[in-house]
Protein backbone atom coordinates (compact mmCIF):
# COMPACT_ATOMS: atom_id res chain seq x y z
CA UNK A 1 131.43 231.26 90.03
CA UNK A 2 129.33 228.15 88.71
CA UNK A 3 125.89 227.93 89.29
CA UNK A 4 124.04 225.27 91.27
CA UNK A 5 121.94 222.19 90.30
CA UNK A 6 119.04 221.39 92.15
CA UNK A 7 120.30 218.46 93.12
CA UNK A 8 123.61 220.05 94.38
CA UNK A 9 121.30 223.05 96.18
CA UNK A 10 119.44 220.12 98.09
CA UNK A 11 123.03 218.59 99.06
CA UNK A 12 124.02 221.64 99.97
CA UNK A 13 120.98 222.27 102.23
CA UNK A 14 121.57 218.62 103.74
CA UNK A 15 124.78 219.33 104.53
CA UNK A 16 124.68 222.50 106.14
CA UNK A 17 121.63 222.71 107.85
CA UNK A 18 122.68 219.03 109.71
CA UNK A 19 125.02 221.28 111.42
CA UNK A 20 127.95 219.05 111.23
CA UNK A 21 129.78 221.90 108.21
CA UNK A 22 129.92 225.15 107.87
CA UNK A 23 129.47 227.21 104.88
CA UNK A 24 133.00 227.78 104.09
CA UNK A 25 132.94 223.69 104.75
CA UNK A 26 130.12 223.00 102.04
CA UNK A 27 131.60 225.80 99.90
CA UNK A 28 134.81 224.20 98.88
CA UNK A 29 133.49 220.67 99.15
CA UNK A 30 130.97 221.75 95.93
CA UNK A 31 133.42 223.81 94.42
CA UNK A 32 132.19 227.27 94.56
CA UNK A 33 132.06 231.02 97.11
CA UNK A 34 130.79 230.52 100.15
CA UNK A 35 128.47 233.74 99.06
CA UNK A 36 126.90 231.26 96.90
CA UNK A 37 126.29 228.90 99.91
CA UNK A 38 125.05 231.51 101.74
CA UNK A 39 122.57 232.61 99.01
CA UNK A 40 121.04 228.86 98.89
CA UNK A 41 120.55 228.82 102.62
């Protein structure tokens, strides 16, 4: 599992919380679990 930049945790956030993607969505777009999504949420 890699770990997240900051910069890639605040993508993430953009992305998911825009509502347009959903974890699994955002997950394999950054390259990692959706766990790990879920745990930057």
């Amino acid at each position: 599992m890699s770990k997240l930049t900051p910069a890639q945790q605040r993508h993430v956030l953009a992305l998911h919380t825009a509502g347009e993607h959903t974890s699994g969505d955002v997950a394999e777009l950054v390259g990692v679990s959706r766990a790990t999504i879920q745990r930057v949420r």
